[in-house]
Every structure is written in structure tokens, then in C-alpha cells.
Protein backbone atom coordinates (compact mmCIF):
# COMPACT_ATOMS: atom_id res chain seq x y z
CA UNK A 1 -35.25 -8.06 6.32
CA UNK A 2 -37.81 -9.46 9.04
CA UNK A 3 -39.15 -12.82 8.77
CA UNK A 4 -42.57 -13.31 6.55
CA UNK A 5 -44.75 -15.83 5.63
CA UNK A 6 -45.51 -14.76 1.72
CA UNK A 7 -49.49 -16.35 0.43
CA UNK A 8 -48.50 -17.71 -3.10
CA UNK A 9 -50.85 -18.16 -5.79
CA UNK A 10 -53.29 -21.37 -5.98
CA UNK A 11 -51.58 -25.05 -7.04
CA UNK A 12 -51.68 -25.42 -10.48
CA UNK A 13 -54.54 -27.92 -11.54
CA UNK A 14 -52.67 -30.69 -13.07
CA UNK A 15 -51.00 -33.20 -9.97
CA UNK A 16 -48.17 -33.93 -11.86
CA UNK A 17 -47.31 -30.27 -13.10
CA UNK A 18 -47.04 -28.68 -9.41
CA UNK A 19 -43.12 -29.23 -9.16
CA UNK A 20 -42.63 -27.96 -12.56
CA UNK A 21 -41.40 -24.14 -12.97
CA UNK A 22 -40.29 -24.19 -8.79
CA UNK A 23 -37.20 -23.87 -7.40
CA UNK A 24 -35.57 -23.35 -3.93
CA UNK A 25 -31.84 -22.16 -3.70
CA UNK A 26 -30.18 -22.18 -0.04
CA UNK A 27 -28.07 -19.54 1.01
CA UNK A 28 -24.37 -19.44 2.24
CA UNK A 29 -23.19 -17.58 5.70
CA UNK A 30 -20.18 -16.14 4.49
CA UNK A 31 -17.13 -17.99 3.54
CA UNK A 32 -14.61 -20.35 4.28
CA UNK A 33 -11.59 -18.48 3.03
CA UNK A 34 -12.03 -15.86 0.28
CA UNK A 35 -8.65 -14.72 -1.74
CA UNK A 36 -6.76 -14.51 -4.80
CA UNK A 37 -6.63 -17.85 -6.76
CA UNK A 38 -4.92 -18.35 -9.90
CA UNK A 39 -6.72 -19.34 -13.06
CA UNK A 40 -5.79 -20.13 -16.86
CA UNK A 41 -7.76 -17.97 -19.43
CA UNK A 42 -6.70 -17.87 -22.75
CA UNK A 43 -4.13 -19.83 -22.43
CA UNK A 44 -2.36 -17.02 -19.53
CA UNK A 45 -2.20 -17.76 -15.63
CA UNK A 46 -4.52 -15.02 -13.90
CA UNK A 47 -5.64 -14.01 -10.63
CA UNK A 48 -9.36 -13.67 -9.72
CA UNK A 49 -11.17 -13.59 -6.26
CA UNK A 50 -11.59 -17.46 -5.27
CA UNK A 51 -14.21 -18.29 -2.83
CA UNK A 52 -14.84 -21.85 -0.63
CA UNK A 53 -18.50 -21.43 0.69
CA UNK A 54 -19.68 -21.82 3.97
CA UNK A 55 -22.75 -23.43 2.89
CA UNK A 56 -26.34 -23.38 5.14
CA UNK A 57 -29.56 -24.80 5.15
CA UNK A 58 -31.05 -21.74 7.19
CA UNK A 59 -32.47 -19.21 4.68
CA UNK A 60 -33.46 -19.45 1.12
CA UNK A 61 -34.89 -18.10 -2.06
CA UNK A 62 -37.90 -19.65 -3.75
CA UNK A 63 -39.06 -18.78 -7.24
CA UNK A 64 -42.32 -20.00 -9.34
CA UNK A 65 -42.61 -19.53 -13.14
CA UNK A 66 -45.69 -20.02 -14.93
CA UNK A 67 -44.99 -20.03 -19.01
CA UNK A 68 -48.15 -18.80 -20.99
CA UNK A 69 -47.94 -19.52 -24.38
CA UNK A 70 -48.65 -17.12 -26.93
CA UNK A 71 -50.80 -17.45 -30.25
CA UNK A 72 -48.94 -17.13 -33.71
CA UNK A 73 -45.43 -18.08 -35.55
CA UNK A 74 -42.96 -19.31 -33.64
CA UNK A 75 -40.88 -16.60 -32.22
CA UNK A 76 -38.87 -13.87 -34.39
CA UNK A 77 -35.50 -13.13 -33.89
CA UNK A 78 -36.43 -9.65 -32.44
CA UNK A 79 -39.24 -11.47 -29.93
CA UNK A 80 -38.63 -11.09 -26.78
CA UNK A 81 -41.28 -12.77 -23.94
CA UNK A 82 -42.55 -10.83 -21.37
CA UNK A 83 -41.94 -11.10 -18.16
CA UNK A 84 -44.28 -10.16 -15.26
CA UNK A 85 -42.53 -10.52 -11.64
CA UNK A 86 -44.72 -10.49 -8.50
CA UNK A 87 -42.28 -8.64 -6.25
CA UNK A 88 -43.84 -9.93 -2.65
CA UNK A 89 -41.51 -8.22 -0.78
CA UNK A 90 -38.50 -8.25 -3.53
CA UNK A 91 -36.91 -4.76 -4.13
CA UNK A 92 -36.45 -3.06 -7.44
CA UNK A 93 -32.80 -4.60 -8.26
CA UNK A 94 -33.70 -7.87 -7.10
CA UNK A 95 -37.27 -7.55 -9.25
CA UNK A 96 -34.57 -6.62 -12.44
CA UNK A 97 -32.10 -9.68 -11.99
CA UNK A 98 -34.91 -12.27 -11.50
CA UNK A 99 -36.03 -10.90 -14.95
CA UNK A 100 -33.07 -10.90 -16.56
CA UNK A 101 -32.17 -14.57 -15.17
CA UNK A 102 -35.85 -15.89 -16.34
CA UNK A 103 -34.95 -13.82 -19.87
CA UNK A 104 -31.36 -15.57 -20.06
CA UNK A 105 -32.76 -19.04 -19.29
CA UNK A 106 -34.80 -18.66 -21.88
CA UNK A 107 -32.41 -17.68 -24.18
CA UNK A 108 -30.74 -20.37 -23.80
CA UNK A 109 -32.99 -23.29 -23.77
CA UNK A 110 -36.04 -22.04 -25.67
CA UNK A 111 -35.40 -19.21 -27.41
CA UNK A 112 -37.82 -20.30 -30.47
CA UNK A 113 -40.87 -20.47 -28.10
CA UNK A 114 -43.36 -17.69 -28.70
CA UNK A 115 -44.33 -17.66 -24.55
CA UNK A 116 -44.83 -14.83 -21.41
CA UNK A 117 -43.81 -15.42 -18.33
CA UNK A 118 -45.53 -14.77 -14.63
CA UNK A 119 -42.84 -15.05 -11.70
CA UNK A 120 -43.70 -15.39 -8.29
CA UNK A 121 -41.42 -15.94 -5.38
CA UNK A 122 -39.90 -14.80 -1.81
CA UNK A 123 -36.80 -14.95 0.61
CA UNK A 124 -35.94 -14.82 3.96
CA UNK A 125 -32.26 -13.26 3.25
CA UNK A 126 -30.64 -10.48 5.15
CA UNK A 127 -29.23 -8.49 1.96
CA UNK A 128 -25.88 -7.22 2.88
CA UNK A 129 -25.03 -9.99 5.43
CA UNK A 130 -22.97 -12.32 2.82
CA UNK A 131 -25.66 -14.99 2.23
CA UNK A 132 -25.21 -14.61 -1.47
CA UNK A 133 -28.81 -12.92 -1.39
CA UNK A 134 -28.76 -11.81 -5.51
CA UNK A 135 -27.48 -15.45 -6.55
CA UNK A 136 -29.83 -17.12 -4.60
CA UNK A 137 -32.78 -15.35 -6.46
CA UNK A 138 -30.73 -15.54 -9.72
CA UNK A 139 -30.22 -19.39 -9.30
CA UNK A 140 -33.64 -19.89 -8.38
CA UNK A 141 -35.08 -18.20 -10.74
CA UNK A 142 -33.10 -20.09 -13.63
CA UNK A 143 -33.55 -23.37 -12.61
CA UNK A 144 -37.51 -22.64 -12.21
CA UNK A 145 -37.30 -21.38 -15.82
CA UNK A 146 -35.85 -24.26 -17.18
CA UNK A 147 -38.21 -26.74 -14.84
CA UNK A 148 -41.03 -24.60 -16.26
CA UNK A 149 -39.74 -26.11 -19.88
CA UNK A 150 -39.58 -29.19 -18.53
CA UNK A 151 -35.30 -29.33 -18.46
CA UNK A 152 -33.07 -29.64 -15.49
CA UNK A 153 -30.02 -27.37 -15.70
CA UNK A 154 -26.67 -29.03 -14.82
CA UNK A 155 -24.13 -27.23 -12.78
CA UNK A 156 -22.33 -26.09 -15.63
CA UNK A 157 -25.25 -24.75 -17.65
CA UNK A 158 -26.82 -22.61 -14.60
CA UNK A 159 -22.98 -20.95 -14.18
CA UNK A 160 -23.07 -19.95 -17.67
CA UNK A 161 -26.35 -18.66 -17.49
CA UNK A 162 -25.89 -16.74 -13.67
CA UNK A 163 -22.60 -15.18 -15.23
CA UNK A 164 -24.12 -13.79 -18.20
CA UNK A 165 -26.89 -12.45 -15.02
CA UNK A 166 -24.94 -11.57 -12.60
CA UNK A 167 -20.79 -11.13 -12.98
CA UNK A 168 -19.96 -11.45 -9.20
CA UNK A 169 -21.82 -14.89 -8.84
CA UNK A 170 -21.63 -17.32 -5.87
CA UNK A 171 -21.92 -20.77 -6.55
CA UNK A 172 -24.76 -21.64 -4.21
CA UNK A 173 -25.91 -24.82 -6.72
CA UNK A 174 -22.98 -26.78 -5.75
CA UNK A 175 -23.39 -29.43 -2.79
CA UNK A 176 -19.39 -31.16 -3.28
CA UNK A 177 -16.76 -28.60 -1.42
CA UNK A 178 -14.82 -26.64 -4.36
CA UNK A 179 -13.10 -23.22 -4.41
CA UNK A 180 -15.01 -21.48 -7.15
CA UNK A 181 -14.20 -18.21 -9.03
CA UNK A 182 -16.28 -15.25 -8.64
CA UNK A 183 -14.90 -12.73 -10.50
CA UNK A 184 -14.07 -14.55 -14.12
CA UNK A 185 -16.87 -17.36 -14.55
CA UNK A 186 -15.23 -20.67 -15.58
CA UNK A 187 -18.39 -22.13 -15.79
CA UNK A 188 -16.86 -25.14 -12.86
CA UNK A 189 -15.14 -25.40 -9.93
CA UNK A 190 -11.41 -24.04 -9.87
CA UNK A 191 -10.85 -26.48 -7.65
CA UNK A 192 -13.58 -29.52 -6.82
CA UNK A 193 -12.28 -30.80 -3.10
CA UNK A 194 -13.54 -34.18 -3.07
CA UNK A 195 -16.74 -35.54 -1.98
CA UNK A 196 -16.59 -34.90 1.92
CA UNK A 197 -17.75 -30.85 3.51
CA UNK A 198 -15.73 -30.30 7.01
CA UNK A 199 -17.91 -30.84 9.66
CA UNK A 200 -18.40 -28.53 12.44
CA UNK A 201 -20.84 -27.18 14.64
CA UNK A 202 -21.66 -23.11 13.56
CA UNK A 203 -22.74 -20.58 15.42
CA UNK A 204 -23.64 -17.20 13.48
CA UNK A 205 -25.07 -14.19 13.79
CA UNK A 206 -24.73 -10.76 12.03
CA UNK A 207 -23.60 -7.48 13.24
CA UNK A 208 -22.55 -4.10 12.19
CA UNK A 209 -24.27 -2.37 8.66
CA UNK A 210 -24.71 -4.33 5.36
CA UNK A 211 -22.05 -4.67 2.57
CA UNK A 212 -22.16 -4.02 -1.06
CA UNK A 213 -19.87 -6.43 -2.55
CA UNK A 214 -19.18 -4.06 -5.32
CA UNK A 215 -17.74 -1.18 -3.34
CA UNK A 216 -14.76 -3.59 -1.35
CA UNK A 217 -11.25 -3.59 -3.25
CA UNK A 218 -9.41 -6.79 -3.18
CA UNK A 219 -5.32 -5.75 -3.56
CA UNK A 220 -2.58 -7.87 -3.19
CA UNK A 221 1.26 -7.70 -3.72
CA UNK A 222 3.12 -10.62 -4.87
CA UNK A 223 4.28 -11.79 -1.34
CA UNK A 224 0.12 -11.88 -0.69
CA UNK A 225 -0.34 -13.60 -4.15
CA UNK A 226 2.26 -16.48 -3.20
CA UNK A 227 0.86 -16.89 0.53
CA UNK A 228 -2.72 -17.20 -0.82
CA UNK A 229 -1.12 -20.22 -3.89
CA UNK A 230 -0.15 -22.37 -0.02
CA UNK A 231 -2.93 -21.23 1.49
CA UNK A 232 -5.55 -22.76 -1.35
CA UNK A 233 -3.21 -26.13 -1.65
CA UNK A 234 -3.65 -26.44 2.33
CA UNK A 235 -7.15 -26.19 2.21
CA UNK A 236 -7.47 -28.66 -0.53
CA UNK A 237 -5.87 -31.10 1.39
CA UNK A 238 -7.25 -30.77 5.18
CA UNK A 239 -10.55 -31.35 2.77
CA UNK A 240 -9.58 -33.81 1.29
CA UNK A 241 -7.95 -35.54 4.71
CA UNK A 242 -10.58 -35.15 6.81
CA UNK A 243 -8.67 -32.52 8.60
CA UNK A 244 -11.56 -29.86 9.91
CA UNK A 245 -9.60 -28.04 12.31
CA UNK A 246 -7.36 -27.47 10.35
CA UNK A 247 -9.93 -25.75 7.86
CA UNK A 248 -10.83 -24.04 10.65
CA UNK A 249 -7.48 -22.71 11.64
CA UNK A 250 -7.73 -21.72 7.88
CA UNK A 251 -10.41 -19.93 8.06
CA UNK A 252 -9.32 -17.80 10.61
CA UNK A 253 -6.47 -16.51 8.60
CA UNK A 254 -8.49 -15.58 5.83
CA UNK A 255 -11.15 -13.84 8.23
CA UNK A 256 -7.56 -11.55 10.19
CA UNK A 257 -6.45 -10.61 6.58
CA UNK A 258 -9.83 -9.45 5.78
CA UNK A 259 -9.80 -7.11 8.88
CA UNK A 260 -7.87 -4.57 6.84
CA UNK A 261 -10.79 -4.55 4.03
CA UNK A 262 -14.13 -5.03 5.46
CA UNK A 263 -13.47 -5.39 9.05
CA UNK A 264 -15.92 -7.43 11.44
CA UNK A 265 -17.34 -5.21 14.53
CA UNK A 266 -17.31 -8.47 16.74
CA UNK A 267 -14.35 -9.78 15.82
CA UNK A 268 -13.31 -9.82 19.33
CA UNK A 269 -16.07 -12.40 19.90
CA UNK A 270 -14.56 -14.63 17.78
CA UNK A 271 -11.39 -14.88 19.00
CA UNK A 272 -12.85 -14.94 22.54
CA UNK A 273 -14.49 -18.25 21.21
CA UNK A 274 -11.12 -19.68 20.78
CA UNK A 275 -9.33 -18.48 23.25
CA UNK A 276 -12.18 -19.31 25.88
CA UNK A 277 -15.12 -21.59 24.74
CA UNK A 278 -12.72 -24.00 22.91
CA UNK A 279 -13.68 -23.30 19.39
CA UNK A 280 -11.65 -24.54 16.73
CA UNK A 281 -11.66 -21.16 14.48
CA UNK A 282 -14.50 -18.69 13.15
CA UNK A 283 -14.74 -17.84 9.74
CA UNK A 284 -16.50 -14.63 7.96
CA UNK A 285 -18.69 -12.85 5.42
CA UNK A 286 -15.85 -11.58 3.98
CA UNK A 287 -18.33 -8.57 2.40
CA UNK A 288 -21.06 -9.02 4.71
CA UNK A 289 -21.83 -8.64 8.10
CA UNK A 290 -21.53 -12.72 9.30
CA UNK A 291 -19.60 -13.76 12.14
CA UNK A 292 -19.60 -17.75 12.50
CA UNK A 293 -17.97 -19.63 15.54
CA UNK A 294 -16.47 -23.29 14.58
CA UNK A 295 -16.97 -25.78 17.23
CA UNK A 296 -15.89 -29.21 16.90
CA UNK A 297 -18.87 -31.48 15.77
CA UNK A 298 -19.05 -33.15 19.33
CA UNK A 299 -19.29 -30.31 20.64
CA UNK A 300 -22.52 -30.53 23.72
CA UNK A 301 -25.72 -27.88 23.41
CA UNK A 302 -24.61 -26.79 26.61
CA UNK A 303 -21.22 -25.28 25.58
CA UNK A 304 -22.60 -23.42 22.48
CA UNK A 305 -25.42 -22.30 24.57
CA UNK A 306 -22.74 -20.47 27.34
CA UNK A 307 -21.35 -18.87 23.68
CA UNK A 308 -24.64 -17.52 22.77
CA UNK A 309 -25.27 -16.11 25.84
CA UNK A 310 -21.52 -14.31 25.84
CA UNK A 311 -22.46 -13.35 22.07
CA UNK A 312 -25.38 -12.07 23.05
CA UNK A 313 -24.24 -9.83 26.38
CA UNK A 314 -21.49 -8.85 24.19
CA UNK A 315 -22.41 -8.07 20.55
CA UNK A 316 -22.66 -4.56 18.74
CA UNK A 317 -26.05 -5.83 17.81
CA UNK A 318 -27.43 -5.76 21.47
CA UNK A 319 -29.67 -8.73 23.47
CA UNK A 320 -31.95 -8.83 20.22
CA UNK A 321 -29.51 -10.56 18.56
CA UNK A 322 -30.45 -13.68 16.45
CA UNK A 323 -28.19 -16.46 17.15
CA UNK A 324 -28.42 -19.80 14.45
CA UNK A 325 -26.37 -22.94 14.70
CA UNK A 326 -26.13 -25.88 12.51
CA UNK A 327 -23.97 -28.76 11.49
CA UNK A 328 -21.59 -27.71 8.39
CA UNK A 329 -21.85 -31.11 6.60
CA UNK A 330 -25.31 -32.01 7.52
CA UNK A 331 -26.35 -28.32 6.47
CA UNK A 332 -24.37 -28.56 2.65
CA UNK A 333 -26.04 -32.41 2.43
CA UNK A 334 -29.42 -30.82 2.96
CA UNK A 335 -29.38 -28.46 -0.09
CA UNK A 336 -32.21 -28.35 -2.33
CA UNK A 337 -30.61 -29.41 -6.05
């Protein structure tokens, strides 16, 4: 969607209220790696669709909730508040799943309070893209809920809440590198990497028509399964080392395997970065349209600026394209909690 500037309503009256019932949630461009990961539920080894984030500071969701309390009894166990979103710009699902996640949040902190709710907000997401558009706004929206109540959510609480939202969730709330499961919420991190995000120098852009993440299959045979078990375990510990290109070398594996799924229209441009502009890898929206270069964090303005200008002579998208770069680590430090 095209950049806006959204007019919000006036600051509340009271100083010391005007941070209560807000809430910013950054966005993500693309991932990592994206693949089968193994999980225990109910006491049986599983395989759902692991992610590891490739966390940004460049576009967010922001959501204000304003509780108005109602006269009478406290609430029934048939009451239900309602729940009047401001769209500004929001589409009908999006309008749906900010209500649900203000209804759920709710739910499950205050579900004895006899209370409406008015919920205003924005982004700046490209839907499609593989930002993580729909979590944002669900994330935002429940941790301005439970502000609004005057309680901060932990990590855990908001993934119990987005799941019951949202099934295919990312885990935009978390700042410390983990792969997380999308598909079956654990309510944590399959597995938390430590304390330290690679860093790298990004450059991204989008190209070629959106992606609903709904419509791609994920299929794997067992020699697939078993490549994807090494492939997790070598990520965890060129994390955990310190070892960013070889996350990036990583991350170009899982971006070629995803070729036969949801391929990228510029993936040529990507390899060209290695092959010519001394990249270390590129990673993917693995359903979206994201392509991101990794350059080593050293790398000089100069260098990514002769990759911009190849991007942008080259690119499906045309001279028009929009071109971002930032810092991986100094991007995932940034996030709003």
C-alpha cells in the first residue's frame, strides 16, 4: 500500500494516561530460513513449519484502544463488549482480526469488566510482501488492549492470545533470535538462539505479485525432513558462535529450496549479489514477495549503493523500485517491546 500519514484522534487529557492502551509492533522482511522443525505435542515428535525471522525496524503497525466503561452489574457470562474499529485505511479482514485480538485480550485478562471498546490505528505494510502484515496488527492490537487495562503482556501470554487470533502467527514480539513455530503454537520459542542477532548489512526490496500464506503447500519426504533436523542445529550454532556468514550461507539454502514453492522473480539478482558485489548470501519472504541482499556489516555505502543501482536497472519491478537497507542487529535491538 502507498505511504500515509494517518491524523489520529486528540491526546487523551490525563499526562500520565497517554501511553496507556498504545502499541507499536515492527514488522519482519521475510525470513531467515523457513522449514520443517520437529516439535513434541502430546507427548509425540511432530513436524510443523519453523520460522527464524529476519527482523526490521522499517515498517510497523500501531494500534490505540480507548476502554469506555459501561453502567450496571459486572459483566454476564453471555456479555460480550463492543468493539468499534476506526479502519483508517485497514481493509475488511484486517478490521475483523484487530477485533477479534482486542475481544481475545479481553477475554483473557478482564473478562468480568462490563466495558466497549474504540480502536484506532494504521500501518505502513505491503500486505503480501512477507512482513507478517496480520500479526503485526494482531500483536499490536493485544498488547494495546492489555496496556489499556493497565497490564503488560509477556511473551508467552501475547502467543497464546495471537494463536487463539490468528493460527499462522509470526512471532514479531520477540527481540532474542529463536526459531519459532508457526503452524502449532507452543506458546515459546522452539528453539531460543542465545542473546546475540547476526549482523549484516540488508538490502531489500519487493518484486513480483503478493502472497497469501494460506494458499502455499509445504511437502517434504523424509530425506527433506532429516536435511532440514542439520540444517536447524547449524543455524543454532553459527548464532550462537558469532558465525554470520555462515547464517547467511544458510539462508541461501533455504531461499533455492523455496524456488520450487513460491519462487522469487529476481532471484537472479540475488545470486548476482554474491557472485559479483561480494555479498555473503540473500535470504527471502519465503510467501511473500521480499528479496534481501546480506552484506557483511563493514560493508562501505558505496558498494551497496553500486547494488541498488544494478537492482534497480535490473528488477521485474522497474526504476520505481524502493530499495531499504539496514543493519540486522541494530534493526532487531530497535524493536518497540
Amino acid at each position: 500500500m502507498p505511504d500515509h500519514v494517518f491524523e489520529l484522534p486528540a491526546a487523551r487529557e490525563l499526562p500520565m494516561r497517554s501511553l496507556m492502551g498504545r502499541a507499536r509492533t515492527l514488522t519482519h522482511k521475510g525470513e531467515w530460513l523457513q522449514g520443517p522443525v520437529p516439535v513434541i505435542r502430546g507427548g509425540v515428535e511432530v513436524y510443523t513449519i519453523g520460522v527464524f525471522s529476519l527482523l526490521d525496524d522499517l515498517n510497523s503497525a500501531f494500534v490505540d484502544v480507548r476502554k469506555r466503561k459501561i453502567d450496571g452489574a459486572p459483566a454476564k457470562r453471555d456479555f460480550t463488549p463492543a468493539v468499534t474499529v476506526h479502519p483508517n485505511g485497514w481493509n475488511d479482514g484486517e478490521v475483523r482480526l484487530v477485533k477479534k485480538a482486542v475481544l481475545e485480550t479481553w477475554r483473557q485478562l478482564s473478562r468480568k469488566e462490563r466495558c466497549a471498546y474504540d480502536v484506532y490505528g494504521y500501518h505502513d505494510i505491503k500486505v503480501g510482501a512477507g512482513s507478517g502484515s496480520s500479526s503485526a496488527l494482531v500483536q499490536a492490537a493485544i498488547r494495546a488492549t492489555a496496556l489499556e487495562h493497565g497490564v503488560s503482556v509477556s511473551d508467552a501470554i501475547l502467543s497464546t492470545i495471537h494463536g487463539r487470533v490468528e493460527p499462522g502467527a509470526d512471532a514479531l514480539h520477540l527481540s532474542r533470535p529463536a526459531i519459532v513455530a508457526t503452524r502449532i503454537n507452543l506458546g515459546r520459542p522452539v528453539r531460543p538462539l542465545g542473546e546475540r542477532m547476526p549482523e549484516l548489512r540488508a538490502v531489500t526490496w519487493s518484486a513480483g505479485p503478493p502472497v497469501q500464506t494460506s494458499t502455499v503447500p509445504f511437502e517434504y519426504d523424509d530425506e527433506g525432513l532429516l536435511s532440514w533436523r542439520v540444517r536447524w542445529t547449524s543455524l543454532e550454532r553459527a548464532v550462537r558462535s558469532a558465525d554470520d556468514a555462515r547464517v547467511a550461507r544458510l539462508a541461501i539454502e533455504s531461499a533455492r529450496e523455496n524456488q520450487k514453492r513460491v519462487p522469487k522473480v529476481d532471484i537472479g539478482l540475488l545470486e548476482a549479489a554474491v557472485a559479483d558485489f561480494s555479498a555473503f548470501g540473500f535470504s527471502v519472504a519465503h510467501t511473500g514477495s521480499y528479496h534481501t541482499a546480506l552484506f557483511p556489516k563493514d560493508t562501505a555505502d558505496k558498494a551497496l549503493d553500486r547494488y541498488k543501482k544494478y537492482v534497480l536497472k535490473n528488477s521485474v519491478g522497474g526504476a520505481d523500485q524502493r530499495i531499504e537497507t539496514f543493519n540486522t542487529a541494530e534493526a532487531a535491538a530497535r524493536r518497540d517491546r
